[in-house]
N, C-alpha and C. Protein backbone atom coordinates (compact mmCIF):
# COMPACT_ATOMS: atom_id res chain seq x y z
N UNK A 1 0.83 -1.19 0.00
CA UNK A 1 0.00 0.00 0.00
C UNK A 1 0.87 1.25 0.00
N UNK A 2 1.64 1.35 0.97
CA UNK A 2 2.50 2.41 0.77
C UNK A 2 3.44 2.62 -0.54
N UNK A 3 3.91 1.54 -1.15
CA UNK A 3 4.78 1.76 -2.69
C UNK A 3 3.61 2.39 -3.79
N UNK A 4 2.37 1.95 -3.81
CA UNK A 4 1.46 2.78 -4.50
C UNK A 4 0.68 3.95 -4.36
N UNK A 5 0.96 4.77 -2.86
CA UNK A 5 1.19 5.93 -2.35
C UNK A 5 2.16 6.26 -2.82
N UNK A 6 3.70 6.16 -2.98
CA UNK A 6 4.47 6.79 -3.19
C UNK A 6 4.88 6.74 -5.08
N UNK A 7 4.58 5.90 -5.47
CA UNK A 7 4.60 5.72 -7.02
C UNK A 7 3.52 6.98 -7.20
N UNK A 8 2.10 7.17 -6.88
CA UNK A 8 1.47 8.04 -7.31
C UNK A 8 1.63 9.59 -6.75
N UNK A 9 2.40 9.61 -5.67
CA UNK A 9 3.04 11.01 -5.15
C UNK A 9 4.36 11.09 -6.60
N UNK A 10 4.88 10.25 -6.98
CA UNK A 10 5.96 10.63 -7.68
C UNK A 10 5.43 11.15 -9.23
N UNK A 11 4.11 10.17 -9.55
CA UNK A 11 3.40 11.14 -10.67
C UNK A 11 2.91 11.86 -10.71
N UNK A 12 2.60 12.14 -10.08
CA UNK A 12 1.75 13.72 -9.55
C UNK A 12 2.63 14.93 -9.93
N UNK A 13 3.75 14.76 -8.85
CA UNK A 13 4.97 15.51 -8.74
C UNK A 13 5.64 15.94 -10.01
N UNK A 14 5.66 14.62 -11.28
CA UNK A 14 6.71 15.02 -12.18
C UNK A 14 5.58 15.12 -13.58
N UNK A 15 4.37 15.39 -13.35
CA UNK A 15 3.08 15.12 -13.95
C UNK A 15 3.57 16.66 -14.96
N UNK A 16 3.93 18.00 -14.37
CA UNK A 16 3.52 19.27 -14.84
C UNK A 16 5.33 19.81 -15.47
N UNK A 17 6.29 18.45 -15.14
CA UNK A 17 7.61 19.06 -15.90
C UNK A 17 7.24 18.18 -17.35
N UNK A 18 8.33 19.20 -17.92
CA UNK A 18 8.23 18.65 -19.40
C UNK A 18 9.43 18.06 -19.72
N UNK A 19 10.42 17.32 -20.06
CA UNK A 19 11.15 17.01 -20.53
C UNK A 19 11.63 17.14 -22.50
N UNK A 20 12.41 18.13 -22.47
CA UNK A 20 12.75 18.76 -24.02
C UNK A 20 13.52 17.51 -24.50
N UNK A 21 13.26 17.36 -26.15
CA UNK A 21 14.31 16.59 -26.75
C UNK A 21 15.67 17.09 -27.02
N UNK A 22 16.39 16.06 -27.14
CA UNK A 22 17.91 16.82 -27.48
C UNK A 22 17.92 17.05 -28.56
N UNK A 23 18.70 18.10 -29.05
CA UNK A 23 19.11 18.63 -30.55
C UNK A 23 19.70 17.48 -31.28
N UNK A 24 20.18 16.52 -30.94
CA UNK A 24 20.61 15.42 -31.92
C UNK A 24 19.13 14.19 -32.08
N UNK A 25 18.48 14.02 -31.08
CA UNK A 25 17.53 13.25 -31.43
C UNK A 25 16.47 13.51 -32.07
N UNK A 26 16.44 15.60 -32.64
CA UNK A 26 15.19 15.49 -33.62
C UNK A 26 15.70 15.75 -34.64
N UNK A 27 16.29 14.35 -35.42
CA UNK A 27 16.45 14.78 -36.58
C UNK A 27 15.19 14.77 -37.56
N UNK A 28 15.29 14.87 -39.08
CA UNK A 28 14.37 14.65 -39.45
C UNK A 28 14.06 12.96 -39.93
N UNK A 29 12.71 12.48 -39.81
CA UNK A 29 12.65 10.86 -40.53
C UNK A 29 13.09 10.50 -42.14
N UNK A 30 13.75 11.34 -42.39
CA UNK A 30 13.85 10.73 -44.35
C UNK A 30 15.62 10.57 -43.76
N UNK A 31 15.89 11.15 -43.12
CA UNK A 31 17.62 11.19 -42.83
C UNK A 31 18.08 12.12 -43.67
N UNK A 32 17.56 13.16 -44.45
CA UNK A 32 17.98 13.86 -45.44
C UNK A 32 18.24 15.36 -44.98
N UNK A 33 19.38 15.30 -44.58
CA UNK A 33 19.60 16.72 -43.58
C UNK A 33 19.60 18.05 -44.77
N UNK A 34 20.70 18.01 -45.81
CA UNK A 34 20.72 18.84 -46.39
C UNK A 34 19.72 19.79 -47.90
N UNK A 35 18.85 19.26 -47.79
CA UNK A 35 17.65 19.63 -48.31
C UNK A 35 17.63 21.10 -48.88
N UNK A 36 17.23 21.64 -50.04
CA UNK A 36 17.34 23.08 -50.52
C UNK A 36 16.59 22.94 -51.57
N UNK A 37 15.99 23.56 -51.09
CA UNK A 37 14.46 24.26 -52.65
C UNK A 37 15.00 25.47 -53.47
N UNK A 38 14.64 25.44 -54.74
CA UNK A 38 14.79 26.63 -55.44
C UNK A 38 13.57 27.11 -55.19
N UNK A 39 13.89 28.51 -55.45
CA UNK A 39 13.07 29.37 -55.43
C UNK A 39 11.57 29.57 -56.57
N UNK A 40 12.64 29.13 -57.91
CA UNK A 40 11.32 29.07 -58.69
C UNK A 40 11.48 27.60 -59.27
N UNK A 41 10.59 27.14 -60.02
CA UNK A 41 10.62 25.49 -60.78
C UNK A 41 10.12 26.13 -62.17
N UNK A 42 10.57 25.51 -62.67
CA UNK A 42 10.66 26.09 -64.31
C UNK A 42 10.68 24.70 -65.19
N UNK A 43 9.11 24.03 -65.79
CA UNK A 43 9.07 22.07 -66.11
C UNK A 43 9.10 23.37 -67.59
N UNK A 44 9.37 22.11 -68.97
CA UNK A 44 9.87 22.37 -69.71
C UNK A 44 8.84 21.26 -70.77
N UNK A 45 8.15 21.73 -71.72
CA UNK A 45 7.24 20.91 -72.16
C UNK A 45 7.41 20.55 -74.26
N UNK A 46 8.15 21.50 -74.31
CA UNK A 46 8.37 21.64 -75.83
C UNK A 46 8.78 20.29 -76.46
N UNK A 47 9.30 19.27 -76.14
CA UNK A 47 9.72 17.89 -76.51
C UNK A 47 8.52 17.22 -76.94
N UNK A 48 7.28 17.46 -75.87
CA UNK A 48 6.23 16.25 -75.73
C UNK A 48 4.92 17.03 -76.71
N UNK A 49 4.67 16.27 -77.18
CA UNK A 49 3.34 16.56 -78.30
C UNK A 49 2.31 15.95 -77.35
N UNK A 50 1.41 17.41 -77.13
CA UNK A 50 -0.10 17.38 -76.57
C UNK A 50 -0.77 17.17 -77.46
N UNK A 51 -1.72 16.58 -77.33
CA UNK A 51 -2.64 16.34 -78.12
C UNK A 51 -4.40 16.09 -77.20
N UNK A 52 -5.34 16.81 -78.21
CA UNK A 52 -6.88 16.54 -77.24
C UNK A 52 -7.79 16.91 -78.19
N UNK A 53 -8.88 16.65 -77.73
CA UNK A 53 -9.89 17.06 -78.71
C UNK A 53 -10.98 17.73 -77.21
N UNK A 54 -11.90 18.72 -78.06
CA UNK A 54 -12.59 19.51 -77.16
C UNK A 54 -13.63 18.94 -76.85
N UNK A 55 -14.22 18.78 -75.47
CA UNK A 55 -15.23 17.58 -74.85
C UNK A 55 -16.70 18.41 -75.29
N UNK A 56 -17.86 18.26 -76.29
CA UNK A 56 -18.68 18.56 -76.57
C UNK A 56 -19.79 17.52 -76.18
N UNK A 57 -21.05 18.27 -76.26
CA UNK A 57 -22.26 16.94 -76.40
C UNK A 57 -22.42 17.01 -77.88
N UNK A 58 -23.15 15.84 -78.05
CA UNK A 58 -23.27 15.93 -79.23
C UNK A 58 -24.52 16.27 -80.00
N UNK A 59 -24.73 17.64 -80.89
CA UNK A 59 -26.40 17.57 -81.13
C UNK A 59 -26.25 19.44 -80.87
N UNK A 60 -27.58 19.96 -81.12
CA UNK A 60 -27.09 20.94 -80.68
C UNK A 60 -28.49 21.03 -79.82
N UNK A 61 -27.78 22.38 -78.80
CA UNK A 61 -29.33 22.89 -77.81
C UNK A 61 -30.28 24.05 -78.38
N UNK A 62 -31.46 23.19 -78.33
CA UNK A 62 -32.55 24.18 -78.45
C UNK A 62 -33.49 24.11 -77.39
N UNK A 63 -33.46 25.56 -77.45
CA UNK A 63 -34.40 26.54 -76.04
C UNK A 63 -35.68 26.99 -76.74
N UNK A 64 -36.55 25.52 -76.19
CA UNK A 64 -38.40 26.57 -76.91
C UNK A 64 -38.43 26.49 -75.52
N UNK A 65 -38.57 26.55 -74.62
CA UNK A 65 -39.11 27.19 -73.56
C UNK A 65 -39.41 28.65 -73.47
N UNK A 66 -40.25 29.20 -73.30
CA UNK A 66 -40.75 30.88 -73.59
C UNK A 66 -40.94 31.35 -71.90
N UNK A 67 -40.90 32.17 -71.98
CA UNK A 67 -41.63 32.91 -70.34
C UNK A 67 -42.69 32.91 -70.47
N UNK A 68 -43.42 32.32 -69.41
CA UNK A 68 -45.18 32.64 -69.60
C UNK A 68 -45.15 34.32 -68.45
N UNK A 69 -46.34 35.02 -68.95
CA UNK A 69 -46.61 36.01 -68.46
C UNK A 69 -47.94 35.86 -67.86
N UNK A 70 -47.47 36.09 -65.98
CA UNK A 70 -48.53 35.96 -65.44
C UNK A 70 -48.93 37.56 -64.88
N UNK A 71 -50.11 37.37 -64.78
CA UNK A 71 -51.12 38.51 -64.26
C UNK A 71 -50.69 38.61 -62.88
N UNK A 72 -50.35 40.05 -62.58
CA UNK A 72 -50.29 40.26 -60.94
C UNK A 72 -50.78 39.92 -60.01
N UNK A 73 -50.52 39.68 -59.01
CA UNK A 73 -51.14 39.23 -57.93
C UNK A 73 -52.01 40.04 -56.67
N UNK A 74 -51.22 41.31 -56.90
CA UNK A 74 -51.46 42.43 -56.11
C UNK A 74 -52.68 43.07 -57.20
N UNK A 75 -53.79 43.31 -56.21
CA UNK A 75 -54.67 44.10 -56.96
C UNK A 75 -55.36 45.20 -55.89
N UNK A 76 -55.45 46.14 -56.34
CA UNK A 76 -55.97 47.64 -55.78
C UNK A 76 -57.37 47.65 -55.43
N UNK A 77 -57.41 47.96 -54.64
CA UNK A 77 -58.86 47.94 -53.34
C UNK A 77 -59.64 49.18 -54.71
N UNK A 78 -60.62 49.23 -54.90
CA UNK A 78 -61.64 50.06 -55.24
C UNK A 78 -61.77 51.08 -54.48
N UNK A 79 -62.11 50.90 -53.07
CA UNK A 79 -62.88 51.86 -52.29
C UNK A 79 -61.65 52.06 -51.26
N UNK A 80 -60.56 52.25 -51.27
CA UNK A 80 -59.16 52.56 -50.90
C UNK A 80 -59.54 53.93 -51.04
N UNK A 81 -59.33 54.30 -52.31
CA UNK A 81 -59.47 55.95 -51.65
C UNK A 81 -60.28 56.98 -51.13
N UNK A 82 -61.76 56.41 -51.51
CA UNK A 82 -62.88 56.83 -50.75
C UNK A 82 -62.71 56.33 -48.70
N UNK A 83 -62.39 55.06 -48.64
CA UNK A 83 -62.25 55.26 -47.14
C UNK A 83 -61.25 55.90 -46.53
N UNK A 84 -59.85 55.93 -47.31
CA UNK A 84 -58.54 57.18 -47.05
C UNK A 84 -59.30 58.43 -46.35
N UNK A 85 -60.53 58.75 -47.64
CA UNK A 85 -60.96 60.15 -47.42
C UNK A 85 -61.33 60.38 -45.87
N UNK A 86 -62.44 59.10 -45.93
CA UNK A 86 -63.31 58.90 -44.48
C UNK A 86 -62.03 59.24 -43.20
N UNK A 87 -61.34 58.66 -43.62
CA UNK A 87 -60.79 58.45 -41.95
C UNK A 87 -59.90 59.89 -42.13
N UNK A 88 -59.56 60.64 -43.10
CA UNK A 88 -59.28 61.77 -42.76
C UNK A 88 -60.32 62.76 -42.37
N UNK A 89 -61.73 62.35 -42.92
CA UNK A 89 -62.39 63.01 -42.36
C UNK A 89 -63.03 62.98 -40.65
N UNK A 90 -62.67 61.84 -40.19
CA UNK A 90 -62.82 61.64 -38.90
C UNK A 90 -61.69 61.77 -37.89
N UNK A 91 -60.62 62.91 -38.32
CA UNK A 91 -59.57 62.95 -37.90
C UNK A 91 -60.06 64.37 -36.87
């Protein structure tokens, strides 16, 4: 009982240090230390003959679809401005 009191006092304790790696153990994983990018890449294509044809359907499109024209929906009260009048006159 007491060794598992003191095993868990010792994790506790060393729970909030961190331990850093050494400068030799992070290398990188390919082993390829000396590594250097150019700045620009410049591929070179003039040798190789492209060749394609342009992806079409086949046929051509026709649009009869027309706009139908519908009648408004909003329609104007008749007696709108005769009761306007009223209630200004009961002002």
């Amino acid at each position: 009982m007491l060794s598992r009191v003191v095993i868990a006092v010792v994790m506790f304790a060393t729970a909030g240090t961190a331990f850093a790696q050494s400068p030799s153990a992070a290398k990188p994983a390919s082993g390829d230390e000396n590594v250097q990018y150019k700045a620009k890449t410049v591929y070179d294509f003039e040798d190789d003959m492209v060749e394609g044809d342009l992806q079409r359907p086949d046929g051509e499109l026709v649009d009869s679809i027309r706009k139908v024209k519908h009648s408004s929906l909003i329609e104007i009260r008749k007696d709108f401005i005769p009761e306007m009048l009223k209630s200004l006159e009961d002002i």
